[in-house]
PDB file of N, CA and C in Angstrom:
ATOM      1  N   UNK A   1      67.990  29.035  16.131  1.00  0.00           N
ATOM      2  CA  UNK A   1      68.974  28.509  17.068  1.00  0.00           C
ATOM      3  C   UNK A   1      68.520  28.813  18.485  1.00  0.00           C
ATOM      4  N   UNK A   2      68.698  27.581  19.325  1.00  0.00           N
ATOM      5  CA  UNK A   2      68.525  28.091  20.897  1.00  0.00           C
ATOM      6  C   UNK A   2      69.593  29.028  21.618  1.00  0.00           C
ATOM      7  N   UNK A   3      68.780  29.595  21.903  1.00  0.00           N
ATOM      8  CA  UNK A   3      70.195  30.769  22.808  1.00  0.00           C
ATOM      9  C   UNK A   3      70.820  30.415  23.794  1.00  0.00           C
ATOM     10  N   UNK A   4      69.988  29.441  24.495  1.00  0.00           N
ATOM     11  CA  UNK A   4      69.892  28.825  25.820  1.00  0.00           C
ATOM     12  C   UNK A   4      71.122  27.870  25.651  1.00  0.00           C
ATOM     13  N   UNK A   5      72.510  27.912  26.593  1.00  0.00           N
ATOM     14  CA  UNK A   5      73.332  26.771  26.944  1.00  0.00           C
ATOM     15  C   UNK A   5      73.368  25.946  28.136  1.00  0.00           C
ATOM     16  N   UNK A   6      72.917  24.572  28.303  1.00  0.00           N
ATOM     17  CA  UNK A   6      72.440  24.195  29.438  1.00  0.00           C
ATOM     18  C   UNK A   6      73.591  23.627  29.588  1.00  0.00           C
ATOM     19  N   UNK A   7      74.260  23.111  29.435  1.00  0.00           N
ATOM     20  CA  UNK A   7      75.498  22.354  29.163  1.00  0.00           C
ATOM     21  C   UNK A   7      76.711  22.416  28.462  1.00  0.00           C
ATOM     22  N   UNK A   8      77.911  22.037  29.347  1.00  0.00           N
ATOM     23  CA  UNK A   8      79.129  21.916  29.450  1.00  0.00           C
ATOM     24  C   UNK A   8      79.250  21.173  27.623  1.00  0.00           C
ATOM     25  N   UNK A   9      78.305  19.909  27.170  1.00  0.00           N
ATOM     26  CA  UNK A   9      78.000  19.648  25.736  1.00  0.00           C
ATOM     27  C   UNK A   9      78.193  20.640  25.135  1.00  0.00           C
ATOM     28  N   UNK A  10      76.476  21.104  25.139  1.00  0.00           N
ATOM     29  CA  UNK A  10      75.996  21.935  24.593  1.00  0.00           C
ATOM     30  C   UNK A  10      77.201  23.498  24.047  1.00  0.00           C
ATOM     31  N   UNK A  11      77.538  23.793  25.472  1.00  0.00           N
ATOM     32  CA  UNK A  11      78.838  24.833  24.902  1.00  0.00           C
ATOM     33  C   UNK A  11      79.822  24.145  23.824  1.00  0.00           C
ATOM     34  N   UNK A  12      80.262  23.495  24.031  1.00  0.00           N
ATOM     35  CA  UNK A  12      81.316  22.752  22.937  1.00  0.00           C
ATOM     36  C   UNK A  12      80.787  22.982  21.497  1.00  0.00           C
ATOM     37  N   UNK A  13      79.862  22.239  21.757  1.00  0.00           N
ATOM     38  CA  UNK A  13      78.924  22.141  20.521  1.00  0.00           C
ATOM     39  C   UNK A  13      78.490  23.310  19.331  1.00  0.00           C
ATOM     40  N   UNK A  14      77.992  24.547  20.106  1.00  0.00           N
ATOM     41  CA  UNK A  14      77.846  25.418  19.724  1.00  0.00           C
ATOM     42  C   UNK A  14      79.012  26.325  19.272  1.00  0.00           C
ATOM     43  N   UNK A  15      80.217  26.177  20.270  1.00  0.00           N
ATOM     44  CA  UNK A  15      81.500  26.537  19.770  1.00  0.00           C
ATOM     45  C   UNK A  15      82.574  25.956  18.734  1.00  0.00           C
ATOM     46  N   UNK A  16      82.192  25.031  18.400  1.00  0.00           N
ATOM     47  CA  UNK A  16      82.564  24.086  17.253  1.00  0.00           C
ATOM     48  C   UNK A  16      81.971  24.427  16.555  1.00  0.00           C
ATOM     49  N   UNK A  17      80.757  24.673  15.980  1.00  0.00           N
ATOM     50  CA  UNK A  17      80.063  25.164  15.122  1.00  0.00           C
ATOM     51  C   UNK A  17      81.091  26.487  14.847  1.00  0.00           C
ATOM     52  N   UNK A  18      80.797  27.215  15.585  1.00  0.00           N
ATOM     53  CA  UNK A  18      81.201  28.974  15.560  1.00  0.00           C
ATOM     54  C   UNK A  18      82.308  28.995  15.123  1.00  0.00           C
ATOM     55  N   UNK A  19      83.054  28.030  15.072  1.00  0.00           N
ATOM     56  CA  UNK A  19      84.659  28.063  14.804  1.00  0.00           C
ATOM     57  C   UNK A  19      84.375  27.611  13.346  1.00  0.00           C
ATOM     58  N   UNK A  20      84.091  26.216  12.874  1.00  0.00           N
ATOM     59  CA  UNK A  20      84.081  26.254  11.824  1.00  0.00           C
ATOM     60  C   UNK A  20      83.083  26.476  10.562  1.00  0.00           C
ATOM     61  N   UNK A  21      81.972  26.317  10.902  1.00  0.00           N
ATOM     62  CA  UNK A  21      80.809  27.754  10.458  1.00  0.00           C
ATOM     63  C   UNK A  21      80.681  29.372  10.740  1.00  0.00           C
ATOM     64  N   UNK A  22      80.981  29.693  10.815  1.00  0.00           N
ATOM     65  CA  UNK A  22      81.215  31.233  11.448  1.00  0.00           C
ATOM     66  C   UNK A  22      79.982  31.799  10.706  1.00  0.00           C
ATOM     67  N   UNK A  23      80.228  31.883   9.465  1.00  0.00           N
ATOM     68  CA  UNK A  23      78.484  32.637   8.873  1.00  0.00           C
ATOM     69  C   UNK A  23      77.122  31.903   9.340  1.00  0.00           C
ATOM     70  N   UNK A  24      77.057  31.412   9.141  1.00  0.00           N
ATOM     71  CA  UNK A  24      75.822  30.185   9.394  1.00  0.00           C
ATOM     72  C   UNK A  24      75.801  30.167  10.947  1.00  0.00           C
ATOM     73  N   UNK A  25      76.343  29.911  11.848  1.00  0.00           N
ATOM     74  CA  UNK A  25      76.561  30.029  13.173  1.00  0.00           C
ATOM     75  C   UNK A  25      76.280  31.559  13.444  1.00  0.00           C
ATOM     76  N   UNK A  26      76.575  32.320  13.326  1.00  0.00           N
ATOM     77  CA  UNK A  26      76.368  34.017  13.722  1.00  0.00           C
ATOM     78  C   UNK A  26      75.074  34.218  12.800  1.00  0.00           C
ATOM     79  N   UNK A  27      74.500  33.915  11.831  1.00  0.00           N
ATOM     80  CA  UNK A  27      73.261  34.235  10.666  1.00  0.00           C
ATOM     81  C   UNK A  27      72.301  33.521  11.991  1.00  0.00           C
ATOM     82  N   UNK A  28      72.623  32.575  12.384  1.00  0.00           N
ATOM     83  CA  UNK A  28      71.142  31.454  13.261  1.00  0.00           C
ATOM     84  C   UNK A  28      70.981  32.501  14.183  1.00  0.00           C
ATOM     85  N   UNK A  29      72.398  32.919  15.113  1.00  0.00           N
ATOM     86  CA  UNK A  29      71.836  33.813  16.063  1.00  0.00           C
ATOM     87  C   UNK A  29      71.379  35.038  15.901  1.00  0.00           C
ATOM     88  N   UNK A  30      71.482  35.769  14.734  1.00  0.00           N
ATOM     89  CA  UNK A  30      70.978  36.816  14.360  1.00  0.00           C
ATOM     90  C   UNK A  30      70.198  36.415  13.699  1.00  0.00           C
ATOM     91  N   UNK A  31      68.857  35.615  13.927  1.00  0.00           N
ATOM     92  CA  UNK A  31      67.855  35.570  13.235  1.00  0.00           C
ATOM     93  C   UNK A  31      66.928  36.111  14.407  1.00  0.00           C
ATOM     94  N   UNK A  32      67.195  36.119  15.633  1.00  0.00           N
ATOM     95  CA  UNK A  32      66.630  36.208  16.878  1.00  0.00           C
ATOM     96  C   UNK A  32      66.428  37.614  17.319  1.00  0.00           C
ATOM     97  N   UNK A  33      66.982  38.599  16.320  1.00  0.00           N
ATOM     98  CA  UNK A  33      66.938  40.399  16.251  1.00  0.00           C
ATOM     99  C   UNK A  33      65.762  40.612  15.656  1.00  0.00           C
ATOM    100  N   UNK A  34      65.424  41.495  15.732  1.00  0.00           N
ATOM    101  CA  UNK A  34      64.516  42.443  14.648  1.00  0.00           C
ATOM    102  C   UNK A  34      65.587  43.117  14.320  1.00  0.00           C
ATOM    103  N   UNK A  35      64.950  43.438  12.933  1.00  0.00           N
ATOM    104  CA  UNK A  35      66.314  43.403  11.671  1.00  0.00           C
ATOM    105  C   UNK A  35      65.296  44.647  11.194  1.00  0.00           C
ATOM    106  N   UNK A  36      65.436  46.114  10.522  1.00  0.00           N
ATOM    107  CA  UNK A  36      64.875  46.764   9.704  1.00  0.00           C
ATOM    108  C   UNK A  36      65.010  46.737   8.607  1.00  0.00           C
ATOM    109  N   UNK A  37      66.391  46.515   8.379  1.00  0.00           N
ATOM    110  CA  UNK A  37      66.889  45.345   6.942  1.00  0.00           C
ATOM    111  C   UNK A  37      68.232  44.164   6.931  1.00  0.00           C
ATOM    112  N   UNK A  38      67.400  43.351   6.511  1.00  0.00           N
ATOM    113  CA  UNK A  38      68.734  42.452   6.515  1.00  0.00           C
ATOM    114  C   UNK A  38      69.731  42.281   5.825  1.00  0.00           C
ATOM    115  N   UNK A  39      70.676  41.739   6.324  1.00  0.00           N
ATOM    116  CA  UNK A  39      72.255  41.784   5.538  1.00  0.00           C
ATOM    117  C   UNK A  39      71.889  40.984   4.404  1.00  0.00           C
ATOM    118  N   UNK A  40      72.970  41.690   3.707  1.00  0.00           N
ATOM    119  CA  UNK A  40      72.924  41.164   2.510  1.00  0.00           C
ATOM    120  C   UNK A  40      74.157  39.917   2.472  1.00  0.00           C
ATOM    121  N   UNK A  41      75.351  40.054   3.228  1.00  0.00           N
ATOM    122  CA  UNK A  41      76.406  39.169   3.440  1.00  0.00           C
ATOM    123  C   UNK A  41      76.331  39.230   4.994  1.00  0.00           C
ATOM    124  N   UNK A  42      76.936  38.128   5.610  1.00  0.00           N
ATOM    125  CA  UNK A  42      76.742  37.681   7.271  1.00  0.00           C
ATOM    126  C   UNK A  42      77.995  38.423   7.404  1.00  0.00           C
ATOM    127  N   UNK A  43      79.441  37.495   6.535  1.00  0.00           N
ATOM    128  CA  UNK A  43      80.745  37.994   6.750  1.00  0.00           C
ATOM    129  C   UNK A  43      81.616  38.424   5.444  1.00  0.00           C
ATOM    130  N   UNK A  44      82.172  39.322   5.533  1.00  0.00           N
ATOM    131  CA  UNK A  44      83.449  39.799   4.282  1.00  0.00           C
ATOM    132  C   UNK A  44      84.925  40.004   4.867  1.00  0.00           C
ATOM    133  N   UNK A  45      85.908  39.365   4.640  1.00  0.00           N
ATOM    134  CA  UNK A  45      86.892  39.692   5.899  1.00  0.00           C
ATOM    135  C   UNK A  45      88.362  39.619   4.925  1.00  0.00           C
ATOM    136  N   UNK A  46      89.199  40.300   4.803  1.00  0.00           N
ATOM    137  CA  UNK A  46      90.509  40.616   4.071  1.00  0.00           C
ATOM    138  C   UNK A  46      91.728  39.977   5.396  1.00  0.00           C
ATOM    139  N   UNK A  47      92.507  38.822   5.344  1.00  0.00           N
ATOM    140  CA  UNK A  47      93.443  38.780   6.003  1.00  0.00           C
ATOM    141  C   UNK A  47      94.308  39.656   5.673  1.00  0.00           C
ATOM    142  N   UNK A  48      94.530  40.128   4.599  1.00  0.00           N
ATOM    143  CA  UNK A  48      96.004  40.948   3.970  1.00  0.00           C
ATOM    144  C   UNK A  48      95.337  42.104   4.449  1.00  0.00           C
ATOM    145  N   UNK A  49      94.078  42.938   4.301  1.00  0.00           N
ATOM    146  CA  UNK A  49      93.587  44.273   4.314  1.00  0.00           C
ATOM    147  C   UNK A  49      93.733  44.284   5.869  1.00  0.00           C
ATOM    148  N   UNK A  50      93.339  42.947   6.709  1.00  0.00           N
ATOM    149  CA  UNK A  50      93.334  43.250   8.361  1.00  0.00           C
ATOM    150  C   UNK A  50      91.581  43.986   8.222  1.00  0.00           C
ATOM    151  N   UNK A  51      90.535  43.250   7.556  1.00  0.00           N
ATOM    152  CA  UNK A  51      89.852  43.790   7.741  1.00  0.00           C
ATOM    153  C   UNK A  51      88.575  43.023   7.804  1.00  0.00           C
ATOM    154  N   UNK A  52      87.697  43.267   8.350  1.00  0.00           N
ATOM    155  CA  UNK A  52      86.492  42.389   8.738  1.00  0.00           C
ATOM    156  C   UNK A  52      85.185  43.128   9.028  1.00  0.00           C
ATOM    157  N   UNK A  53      83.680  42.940   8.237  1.00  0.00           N
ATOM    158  CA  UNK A  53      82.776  43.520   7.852  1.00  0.00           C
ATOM    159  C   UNK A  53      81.790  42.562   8.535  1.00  0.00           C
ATOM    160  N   UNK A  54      80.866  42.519   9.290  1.00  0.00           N
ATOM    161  CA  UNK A  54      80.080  41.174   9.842  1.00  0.00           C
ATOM    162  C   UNK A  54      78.382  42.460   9.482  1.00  0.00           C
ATOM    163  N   UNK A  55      77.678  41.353   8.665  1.00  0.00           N
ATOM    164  CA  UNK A  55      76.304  41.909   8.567  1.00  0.00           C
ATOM    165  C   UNK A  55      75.886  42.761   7.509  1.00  0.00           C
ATOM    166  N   UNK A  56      76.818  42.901   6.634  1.00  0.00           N
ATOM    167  CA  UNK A  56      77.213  43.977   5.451  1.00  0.00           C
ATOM    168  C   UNK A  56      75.720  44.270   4.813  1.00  0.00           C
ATOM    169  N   UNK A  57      75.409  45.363   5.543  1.00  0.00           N
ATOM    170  CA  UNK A  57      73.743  45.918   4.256  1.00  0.00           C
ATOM    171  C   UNK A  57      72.423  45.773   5.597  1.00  0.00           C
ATOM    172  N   UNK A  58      73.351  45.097   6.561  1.00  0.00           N
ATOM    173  CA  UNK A  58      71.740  45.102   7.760  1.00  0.00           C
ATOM    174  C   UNK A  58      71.858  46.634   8.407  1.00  0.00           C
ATOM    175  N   UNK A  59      70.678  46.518   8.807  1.00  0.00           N
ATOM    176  CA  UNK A  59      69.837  47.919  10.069  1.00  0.00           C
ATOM    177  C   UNK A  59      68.881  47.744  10.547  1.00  0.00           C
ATOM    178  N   UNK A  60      69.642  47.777  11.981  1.00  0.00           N
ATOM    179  CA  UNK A  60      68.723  47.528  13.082  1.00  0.00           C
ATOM    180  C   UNK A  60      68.790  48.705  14.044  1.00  0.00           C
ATOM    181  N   UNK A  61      68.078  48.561  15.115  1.00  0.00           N
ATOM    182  CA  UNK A  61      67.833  49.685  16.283  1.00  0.00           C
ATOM    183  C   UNK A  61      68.275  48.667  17.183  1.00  0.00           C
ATOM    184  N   UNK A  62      69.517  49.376  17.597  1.00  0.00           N
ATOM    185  CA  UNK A  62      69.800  48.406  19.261  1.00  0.00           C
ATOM    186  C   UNK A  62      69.066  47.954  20.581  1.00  0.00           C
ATOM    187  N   UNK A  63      68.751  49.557  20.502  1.00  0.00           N
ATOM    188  CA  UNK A  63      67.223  49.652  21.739  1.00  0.00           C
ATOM    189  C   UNK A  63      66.001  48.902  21.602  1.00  0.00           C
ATOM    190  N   UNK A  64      65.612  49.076  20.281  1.00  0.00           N
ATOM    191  CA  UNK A  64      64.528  48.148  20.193  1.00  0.00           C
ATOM    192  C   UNK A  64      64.775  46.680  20.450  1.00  0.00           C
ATOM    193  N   UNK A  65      66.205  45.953  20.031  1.00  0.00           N
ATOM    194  CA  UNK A  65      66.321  44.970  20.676  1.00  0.00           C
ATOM    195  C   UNK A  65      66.741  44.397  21.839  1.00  0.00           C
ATOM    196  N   UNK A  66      67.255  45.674  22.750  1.00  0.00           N
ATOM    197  CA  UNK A  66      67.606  45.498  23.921  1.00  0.00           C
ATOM    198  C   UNK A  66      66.682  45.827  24.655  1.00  0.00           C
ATOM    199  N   UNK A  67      65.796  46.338  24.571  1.00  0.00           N
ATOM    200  CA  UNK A  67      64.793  46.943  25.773  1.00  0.00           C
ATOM    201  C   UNK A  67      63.219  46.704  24.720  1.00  0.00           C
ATOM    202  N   UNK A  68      63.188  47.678  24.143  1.00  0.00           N
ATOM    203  CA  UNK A  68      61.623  47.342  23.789  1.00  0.00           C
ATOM    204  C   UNK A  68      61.029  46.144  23.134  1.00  0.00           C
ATOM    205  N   UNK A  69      61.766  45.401  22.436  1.00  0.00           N
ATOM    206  CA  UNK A  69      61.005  44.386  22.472  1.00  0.00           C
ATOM    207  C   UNK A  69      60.703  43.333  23.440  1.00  0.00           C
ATOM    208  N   UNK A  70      61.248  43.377  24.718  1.00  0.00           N
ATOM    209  CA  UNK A  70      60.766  43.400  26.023  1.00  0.00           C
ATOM    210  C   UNK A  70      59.688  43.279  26.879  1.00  0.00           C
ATOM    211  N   UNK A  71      59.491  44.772  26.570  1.00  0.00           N
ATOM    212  CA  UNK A  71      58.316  45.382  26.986  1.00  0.00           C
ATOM    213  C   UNK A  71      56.465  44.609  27.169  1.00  0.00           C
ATOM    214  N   UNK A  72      56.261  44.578  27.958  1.00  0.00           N
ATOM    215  CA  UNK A  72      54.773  44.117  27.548  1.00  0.00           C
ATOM    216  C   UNK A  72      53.945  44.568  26.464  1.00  0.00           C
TER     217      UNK A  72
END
């Protein structure tokens, strides 16, 4: 998925997705991490429990994706 929103479209677009894809829409953009392991489920979510799990079984390093992979 492009990360990039050039357009007033383009936002819609991508937010329509997100609304009614939600796994598949959040899985594209988290393909763009370094992952040390990947999820095994994107989403698990209980309306009655009030509860919501996004990525269930991944590990990653934040830093490494915020800063060092960056790096030169």
């Amino acid at each position: 998925m492009n990360l990039r929103i050039n357009s007033l479209t383009e936002y819609q677009q991508a937010y329509q997705k997100s609304v009614e894809q939600p796994e598949q829409f959040w899985a594209s953009v988290a393909e763009n991490f370094t992952w040390h392991k990947k999820w095994d489920k994107v989403l698990e979510w209980s309306f009655n429990l009030c509860k919501t799990e996004w990525f269930k079984g991944a590990q990653l390093n934040i830093t490494e994706n915020c800063i060092d992979r960056h790096l030169p």
